[in-house]
C-alpha atoms as a PDB file:
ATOM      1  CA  UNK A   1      81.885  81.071 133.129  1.00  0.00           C
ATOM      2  CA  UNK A   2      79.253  79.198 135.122  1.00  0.00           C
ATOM      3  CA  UNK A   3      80.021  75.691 137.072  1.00  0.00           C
ATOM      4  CA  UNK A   4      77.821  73.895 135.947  1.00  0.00           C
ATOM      5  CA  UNK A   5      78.386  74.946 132.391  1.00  0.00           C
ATOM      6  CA  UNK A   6      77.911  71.416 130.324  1.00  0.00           C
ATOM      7  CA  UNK A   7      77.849  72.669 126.265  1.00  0.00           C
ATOM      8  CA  UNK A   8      81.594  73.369 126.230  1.00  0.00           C
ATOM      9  CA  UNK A   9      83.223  70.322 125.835  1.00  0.00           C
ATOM     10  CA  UNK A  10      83.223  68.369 128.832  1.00  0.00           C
ATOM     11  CA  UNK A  11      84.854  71.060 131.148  1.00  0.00           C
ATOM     12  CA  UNK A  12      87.341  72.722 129.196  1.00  0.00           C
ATOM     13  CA  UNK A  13      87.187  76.546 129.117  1.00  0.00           C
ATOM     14  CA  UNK A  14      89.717  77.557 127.214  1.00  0.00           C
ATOM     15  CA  UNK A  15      87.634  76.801 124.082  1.00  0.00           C
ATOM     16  CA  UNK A  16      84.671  78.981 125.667  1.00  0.00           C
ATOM     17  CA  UNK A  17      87.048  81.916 126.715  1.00  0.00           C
ATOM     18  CA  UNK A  18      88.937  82.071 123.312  1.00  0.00           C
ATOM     19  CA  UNK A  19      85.829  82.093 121.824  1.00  0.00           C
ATOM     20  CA  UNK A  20      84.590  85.062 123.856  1.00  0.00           C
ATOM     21  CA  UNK A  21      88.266  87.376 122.990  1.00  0.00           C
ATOM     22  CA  UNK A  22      88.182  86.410 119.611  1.00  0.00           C
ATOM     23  CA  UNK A  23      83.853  88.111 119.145  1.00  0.00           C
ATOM     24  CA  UNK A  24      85.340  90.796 121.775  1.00  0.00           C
ATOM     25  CA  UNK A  25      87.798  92.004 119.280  1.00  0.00           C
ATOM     26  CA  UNK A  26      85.588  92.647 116.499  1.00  0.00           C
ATOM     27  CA  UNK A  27      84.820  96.492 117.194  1.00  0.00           C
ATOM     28  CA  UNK A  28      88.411  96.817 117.725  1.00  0.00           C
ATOM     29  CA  UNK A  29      89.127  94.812 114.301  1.00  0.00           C
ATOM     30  CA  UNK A  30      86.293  97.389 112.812  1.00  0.00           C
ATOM     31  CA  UNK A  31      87.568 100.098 113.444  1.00  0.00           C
ATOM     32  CA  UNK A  32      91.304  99.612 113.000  1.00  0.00           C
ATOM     33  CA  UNK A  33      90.260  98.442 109.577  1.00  0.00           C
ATOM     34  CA  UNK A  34      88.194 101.401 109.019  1.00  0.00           C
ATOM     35  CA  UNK A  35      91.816 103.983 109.857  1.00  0.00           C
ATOM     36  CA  UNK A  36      94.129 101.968 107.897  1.00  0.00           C
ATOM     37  CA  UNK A  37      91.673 101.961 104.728  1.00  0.00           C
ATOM     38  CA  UNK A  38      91.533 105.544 105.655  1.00  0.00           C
ATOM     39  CA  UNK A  39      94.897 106.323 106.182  1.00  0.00           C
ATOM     40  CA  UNK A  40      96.095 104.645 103.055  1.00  0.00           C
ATOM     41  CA  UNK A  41      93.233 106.712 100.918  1.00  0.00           C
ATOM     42  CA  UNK A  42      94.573 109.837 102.330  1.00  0.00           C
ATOM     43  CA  UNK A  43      98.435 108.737 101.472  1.00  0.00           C
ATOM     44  CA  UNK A  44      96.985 108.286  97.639  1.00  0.00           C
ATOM     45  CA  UNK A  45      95.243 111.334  97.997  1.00  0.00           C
ATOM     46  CA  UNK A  46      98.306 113.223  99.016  1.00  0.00           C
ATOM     47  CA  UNK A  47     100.808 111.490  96.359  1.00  0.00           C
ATOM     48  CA  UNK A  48      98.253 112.088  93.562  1.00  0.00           C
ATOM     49  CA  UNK A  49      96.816 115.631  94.308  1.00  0.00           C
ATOM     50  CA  UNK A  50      93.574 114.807  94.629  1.00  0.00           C
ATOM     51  CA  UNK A  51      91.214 115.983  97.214  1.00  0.00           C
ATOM     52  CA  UNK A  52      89.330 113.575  99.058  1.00  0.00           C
ATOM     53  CA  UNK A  53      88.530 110.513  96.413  1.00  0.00           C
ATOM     54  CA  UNK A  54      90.813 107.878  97.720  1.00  0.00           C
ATOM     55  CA  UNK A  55      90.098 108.188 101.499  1.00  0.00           C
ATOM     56  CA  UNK A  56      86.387 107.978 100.915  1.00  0.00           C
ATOM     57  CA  UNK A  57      87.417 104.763  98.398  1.00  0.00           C
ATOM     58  CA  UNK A  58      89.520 103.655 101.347  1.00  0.00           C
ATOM     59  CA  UNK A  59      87.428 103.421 104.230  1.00  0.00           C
ATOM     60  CA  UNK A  60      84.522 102.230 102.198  1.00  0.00           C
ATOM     61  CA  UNK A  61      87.055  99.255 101.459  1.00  0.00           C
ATOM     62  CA  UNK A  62      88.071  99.082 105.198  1.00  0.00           C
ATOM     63  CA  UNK A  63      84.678  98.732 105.887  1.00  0.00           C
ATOM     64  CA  UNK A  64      84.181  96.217 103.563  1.00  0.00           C
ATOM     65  CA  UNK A  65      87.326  94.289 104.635  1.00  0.00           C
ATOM     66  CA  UNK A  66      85.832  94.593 108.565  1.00  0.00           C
ATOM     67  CA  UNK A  67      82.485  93.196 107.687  1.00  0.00           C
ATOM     68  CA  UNK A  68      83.762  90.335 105.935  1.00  0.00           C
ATOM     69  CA  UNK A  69      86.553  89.263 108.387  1.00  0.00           C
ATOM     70  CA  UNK A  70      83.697  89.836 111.172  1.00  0.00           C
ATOM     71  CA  UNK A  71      81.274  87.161 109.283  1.00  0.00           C
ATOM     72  CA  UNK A  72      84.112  84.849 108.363  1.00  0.00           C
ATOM     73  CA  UNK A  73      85.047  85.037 112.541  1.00  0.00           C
ATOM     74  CA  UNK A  74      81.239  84.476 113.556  1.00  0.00           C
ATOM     75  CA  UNK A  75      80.864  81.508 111.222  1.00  0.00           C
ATOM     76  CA  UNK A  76      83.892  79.881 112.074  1.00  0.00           C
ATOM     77  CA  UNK A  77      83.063  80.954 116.085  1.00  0.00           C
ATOM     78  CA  UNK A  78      79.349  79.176 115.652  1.00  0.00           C
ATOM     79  CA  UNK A  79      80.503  76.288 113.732  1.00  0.00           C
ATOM     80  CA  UNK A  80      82.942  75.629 116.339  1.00  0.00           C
ATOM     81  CA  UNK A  81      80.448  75.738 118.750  1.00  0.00           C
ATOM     82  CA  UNK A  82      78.073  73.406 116.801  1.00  0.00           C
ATOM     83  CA  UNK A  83      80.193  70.804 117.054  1.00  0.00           C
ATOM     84  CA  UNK A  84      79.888  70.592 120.122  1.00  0.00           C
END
């Protein structure tokens, strides 16, 4: 972080370099969403015969699930910073 950084609070970074894990962990959050929505599909599948129907069901929901935890992080991330 630069020295002479003034929008984050008066000098405290840990506010700046939370911020910066917390948007660093989204294609991590992504894509471990994606596996478990896929994994869990391919559980179904297994348990109820079927082919492929409930993995494609589950990582479309994983991906779902990723996207919306990744806008509710990046609003809450930018509000935080508005407030500043």
């Amino acid at each position: 972080m630069p020295e002479g950084r003034k929008g984050n609070g008066g000098g405290d970074s840990r506010h700046y370099y939370r911020n910066v894990a917390e948007l660093a962990s989204i294609p991590l959050m992504l894509g471990v969403a994606v596996v478990i929505g896929w994994w869990l599909g391919r559980w179904a599948d297994r348990r109820l015969h079927t082919e492929w129907v409930f993995q494609a069901l589950g990582i479309a929901l994983g991906i779902g699930a990723g996207v919306r935890h990744t806008v509710f992080l990046v609003r809450r991330v930018s509000k935080e910073l508005d407030e500043r």
